[in-house]
N, C-alpha and C. Protein backbone atom coordinates (compact mmCIF):
# COMPACT_ATOMS: atom_id res chain seq x y z
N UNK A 1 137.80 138.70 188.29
CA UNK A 1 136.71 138.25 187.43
C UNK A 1 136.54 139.23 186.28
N UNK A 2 136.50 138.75 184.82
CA UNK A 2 135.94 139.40 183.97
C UNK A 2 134.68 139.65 183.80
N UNK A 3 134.36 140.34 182.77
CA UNK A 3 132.75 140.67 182.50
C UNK A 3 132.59 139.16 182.04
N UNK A 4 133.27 138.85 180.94
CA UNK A 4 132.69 137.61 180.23
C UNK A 4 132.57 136.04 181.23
N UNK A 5 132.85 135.91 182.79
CA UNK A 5 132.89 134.88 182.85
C UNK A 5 130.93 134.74 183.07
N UNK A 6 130.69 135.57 183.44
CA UNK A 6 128.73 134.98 183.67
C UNK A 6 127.79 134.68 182.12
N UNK A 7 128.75 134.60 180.97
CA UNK A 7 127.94 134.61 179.44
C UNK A 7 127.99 132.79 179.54
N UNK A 8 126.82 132.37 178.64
CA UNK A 8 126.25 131.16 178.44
C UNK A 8 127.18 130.71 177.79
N UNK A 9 128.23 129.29 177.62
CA UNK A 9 128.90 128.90 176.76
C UNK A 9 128.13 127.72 176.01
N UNK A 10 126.90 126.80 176.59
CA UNK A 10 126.36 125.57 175.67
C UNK A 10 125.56 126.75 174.37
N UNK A 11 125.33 126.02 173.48
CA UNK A 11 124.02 126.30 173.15
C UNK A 11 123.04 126.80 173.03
N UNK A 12 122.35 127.78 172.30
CA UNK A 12 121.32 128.60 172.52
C UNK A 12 120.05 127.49 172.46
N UNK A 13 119.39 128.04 173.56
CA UNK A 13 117.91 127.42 173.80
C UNK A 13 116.52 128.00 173.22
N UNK A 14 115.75 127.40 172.35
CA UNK A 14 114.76 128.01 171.96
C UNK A 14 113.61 127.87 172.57
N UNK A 15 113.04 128.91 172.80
CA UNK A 15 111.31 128.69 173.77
C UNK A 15 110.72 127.79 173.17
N UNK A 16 109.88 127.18 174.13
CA UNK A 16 108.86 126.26 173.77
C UNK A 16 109.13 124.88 172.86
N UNK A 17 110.12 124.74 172.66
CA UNK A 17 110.55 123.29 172.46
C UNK A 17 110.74 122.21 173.59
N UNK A 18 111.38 122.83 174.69
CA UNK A 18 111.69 122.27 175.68
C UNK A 18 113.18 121.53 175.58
N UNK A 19 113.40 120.18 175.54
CA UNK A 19 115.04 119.43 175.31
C UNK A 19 114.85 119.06 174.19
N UNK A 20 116.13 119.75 173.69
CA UNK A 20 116.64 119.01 172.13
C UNK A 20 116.48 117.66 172.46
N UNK A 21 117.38 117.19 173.05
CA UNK A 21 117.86 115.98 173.47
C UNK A 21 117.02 115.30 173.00
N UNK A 22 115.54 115.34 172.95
CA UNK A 22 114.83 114.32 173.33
C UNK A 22 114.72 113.09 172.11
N UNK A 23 114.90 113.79 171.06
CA UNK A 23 115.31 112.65 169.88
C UNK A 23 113.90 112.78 168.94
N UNK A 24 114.13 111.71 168.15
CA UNK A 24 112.83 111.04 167.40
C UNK A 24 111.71 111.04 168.65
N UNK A 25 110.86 111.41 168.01
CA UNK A 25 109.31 110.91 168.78
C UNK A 25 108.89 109.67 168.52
N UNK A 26 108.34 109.02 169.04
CA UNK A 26 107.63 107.37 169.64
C UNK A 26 106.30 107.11 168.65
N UNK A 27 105.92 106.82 167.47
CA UNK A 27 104.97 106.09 167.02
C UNK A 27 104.17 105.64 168.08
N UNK A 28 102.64 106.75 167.86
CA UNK A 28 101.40 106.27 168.54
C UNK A 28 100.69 105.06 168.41
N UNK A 29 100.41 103.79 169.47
CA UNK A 29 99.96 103.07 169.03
C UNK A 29 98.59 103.15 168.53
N UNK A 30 98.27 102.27 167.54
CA UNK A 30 96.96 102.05 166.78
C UNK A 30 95.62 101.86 167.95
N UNK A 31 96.22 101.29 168.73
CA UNK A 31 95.35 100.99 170.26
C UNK A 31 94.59 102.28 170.67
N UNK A 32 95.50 103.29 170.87
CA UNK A 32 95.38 104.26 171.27
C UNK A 32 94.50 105.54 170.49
N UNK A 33 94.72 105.14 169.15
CA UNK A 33 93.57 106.37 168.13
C UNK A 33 92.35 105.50 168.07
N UNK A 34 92.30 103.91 167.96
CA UNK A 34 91.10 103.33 167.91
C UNK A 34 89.97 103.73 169.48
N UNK A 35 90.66 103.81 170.41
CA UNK A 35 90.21 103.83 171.81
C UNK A 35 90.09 105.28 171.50
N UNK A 36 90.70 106.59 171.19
CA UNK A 36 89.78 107.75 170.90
C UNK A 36 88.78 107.93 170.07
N UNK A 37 88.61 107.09 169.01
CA UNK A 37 87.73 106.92 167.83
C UNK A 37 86.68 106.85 168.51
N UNK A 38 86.69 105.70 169.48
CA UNK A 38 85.43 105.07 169.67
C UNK A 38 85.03 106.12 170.59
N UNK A 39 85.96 106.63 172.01
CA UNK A 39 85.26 107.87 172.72
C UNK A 39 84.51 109.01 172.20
N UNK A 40 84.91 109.30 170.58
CA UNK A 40 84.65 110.48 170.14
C UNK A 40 83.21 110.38 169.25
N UNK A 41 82.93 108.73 168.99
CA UNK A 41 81.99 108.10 168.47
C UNK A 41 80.64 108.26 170.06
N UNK A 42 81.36 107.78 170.62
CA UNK A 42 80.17 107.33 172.14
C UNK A 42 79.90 108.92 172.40
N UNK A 43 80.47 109.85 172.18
CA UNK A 43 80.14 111.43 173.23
C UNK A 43 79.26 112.09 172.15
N UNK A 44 79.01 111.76 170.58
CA UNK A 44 78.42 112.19 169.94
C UNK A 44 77.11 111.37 170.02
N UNK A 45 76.70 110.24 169.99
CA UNK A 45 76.09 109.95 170.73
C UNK A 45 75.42 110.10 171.55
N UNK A 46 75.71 110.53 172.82
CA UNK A 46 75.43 111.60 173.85
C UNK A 46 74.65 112.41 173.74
N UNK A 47 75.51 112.84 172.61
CA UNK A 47 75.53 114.56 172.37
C UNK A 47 73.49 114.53 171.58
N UNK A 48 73.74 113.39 170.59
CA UNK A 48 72.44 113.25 170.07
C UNK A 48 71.18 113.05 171.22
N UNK A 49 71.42 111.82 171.73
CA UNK A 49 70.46 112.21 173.07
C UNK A 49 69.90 113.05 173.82
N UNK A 50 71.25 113.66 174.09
CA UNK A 50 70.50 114.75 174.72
C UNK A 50 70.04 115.85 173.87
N UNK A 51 70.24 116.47 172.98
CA UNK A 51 69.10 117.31 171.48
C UNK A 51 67.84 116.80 171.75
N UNK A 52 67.82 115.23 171.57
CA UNK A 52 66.39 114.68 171.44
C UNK A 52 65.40 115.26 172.60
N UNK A 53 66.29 114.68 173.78
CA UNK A 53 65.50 115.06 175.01
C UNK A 53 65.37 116.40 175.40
N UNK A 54 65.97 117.30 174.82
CA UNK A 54 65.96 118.61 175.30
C UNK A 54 64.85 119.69 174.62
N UNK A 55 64.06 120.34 174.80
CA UNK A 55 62.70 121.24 174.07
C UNK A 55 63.09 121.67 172.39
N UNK A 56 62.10 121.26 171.89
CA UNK A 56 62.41 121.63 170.30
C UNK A 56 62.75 122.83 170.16
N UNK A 57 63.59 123.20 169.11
CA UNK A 57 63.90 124.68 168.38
C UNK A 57 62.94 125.54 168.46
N UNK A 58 63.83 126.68 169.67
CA UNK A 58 62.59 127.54 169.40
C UNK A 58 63.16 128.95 168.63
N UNK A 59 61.88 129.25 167.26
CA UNK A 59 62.19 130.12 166.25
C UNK A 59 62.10 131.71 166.94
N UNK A 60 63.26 132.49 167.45
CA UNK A 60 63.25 133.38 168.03
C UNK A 60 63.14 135.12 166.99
N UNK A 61 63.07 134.49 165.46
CA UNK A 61 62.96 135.29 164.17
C UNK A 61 61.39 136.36 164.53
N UNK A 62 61.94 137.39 164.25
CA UNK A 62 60.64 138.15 164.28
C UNK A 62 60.43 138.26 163.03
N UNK A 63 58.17 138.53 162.67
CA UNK A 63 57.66 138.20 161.65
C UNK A 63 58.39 138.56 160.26
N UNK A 64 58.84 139.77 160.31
CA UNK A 64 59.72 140.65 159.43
C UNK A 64 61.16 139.83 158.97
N UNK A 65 61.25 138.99 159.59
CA UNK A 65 63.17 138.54 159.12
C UNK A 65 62.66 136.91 158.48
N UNK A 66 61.26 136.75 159.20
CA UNK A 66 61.12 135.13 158.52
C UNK A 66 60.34 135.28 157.37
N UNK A 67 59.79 136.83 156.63
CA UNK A 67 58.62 136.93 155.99
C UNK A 67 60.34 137.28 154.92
N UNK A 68 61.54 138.41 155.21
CA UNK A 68 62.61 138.38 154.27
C UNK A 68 63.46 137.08 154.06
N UNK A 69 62.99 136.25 154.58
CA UNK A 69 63.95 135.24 154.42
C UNK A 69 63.26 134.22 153.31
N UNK A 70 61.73 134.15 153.15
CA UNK A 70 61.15 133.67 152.67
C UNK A 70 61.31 134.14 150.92
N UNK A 71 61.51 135.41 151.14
CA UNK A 71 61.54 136.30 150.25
C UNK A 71 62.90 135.93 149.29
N UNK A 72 63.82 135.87 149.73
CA UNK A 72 65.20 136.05 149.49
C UNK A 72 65.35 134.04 148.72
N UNK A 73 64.58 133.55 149.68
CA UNK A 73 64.90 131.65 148.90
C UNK A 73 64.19 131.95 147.97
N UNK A 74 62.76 132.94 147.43
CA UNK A 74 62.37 132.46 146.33
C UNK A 74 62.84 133.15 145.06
N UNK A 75 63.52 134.20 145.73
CA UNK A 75 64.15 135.17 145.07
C UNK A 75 65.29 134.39 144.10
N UNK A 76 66.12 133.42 145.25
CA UNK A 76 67.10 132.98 145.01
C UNK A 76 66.79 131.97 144.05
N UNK A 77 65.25 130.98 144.27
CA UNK A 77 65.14 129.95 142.94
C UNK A 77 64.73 130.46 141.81
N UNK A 78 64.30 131.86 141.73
CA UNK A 78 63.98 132.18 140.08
C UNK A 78 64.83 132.37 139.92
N UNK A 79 66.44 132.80 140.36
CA UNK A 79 67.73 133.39 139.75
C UNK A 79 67.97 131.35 139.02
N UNK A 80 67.76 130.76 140.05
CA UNK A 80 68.76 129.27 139.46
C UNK A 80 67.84 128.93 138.46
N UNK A 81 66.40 129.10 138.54
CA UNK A 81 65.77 128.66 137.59
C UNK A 81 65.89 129.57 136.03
N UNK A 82 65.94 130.34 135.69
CA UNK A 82 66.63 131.45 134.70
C UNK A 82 67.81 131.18 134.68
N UNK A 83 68.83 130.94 135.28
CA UNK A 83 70.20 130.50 134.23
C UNK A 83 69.98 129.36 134.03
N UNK A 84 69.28 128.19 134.87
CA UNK A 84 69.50 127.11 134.30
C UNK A 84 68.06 126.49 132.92
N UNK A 85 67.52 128.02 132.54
CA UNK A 85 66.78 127.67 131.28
C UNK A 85 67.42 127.57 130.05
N UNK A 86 68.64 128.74 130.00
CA UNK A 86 69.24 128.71 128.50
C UNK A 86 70.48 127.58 128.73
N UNK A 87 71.02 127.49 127.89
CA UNK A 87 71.48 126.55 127.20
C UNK A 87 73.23 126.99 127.15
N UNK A 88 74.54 127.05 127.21
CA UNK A 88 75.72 127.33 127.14
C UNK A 88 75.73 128.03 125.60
N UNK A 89 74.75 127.61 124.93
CA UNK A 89 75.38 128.09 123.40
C UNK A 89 74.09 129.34 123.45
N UNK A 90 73.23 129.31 123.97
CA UNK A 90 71.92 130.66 123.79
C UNK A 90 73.04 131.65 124.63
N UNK A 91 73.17 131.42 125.51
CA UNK A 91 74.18 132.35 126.39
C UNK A 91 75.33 132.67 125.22
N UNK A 92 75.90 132.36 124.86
CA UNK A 92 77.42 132.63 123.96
C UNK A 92 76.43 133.58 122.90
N UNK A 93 75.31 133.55 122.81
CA UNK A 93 75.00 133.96 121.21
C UNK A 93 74.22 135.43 121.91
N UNK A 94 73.84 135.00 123.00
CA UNK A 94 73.33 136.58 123.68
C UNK A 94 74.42 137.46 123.89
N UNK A 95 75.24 137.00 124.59
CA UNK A 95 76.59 137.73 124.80
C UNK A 95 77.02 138.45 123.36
N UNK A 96 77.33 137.70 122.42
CA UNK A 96 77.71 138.34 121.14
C UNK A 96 76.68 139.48 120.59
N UNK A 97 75.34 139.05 121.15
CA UNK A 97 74.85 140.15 120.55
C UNK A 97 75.01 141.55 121.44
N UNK A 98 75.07 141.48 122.77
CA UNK A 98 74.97 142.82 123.39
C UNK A 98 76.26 143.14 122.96
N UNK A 99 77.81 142.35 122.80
CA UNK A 99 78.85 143.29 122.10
C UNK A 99 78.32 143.88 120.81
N UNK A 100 77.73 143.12 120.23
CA UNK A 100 77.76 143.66 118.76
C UNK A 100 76.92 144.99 119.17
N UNK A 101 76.36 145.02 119.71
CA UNK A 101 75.22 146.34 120.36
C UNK A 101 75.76 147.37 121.19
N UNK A 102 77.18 147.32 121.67
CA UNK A 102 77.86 148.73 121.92
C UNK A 102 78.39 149.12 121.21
N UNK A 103 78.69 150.31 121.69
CA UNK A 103 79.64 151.28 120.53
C UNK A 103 80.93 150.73 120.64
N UNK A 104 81.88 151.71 119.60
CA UNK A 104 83.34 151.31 119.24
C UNK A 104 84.24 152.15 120.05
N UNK A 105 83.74 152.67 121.26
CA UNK A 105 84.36 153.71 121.33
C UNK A 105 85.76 153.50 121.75
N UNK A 106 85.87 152.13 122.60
CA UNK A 106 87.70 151.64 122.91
C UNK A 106 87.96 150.73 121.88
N UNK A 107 87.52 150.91 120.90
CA UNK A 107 88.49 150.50 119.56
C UNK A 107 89.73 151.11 119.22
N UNK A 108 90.96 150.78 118.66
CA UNK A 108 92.02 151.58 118.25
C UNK A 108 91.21 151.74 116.82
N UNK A 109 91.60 153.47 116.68
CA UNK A 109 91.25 153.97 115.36
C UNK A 109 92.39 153.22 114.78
N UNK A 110 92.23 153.73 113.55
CA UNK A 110 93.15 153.11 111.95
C UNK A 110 93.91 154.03 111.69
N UNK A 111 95.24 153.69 111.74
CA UNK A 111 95.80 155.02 111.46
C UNK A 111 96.66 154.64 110.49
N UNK A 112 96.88 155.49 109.05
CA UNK A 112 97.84 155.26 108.14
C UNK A 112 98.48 156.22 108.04
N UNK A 113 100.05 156.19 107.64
CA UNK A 113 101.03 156.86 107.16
C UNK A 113 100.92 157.64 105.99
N UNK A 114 100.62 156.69 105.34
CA UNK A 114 100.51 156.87 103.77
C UNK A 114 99.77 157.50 102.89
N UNK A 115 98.79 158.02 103.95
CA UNK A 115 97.48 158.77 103.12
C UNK A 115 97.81 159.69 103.34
């Protein structure tokens, strides 16, 4: 006996495929996603029922996180209410002015040869 007679001669096998062999896969019938549709329709369903029947939300926020939270939405509607006062062109014309209102300092100087 040689070393080489115990080496694999088919085919290398890759994990988790299982058989090449097995070909084309089989077109799911329509039967079959409609009949999950509807299971996945009926368990939500369910799912609503029982919410209903089960004790309302209870707010477990201590005074401090519902008094910052309060804080933070109204915080948040004067920000939307202030951009959405000016206008796309008041904005373009503010902008130009705070450039025009810094210095030059990353400007390229002017430099001539000739002088």
């Amino acid at each position: 006996m040689s070393e080489y007679d115990q080496i694999q001669k088919s085919s290398l096998k890759i994990k988790g495929l299982g058989d090449l062999s097995a070909g084309k896969k089989k077109k799911k019938n329509n039967k079959e996603s409609k009949h999950r549709l509807e299971q996945v329709v009926t368990s939500q369903n369910e799912e609503e029922e029982e919410v209903k029947t089960k004790k309302a939300y209870i707010d477990k926020r201590t005074p401090a996180q519902i008094a910052f939270d309060k804080m933070q939405e109204k915080r948040q509607m004067e920000r939307i209410l202030k951009k959405a006062s000016k206008t796309h062109k008041h904005r373009v014309e503010d902008f130009n002015r705070h450039l025009d209102n810094l210095t030059e300092h990353y400007d390229i100087p002017k430099v001539s040869w000739t002088k």
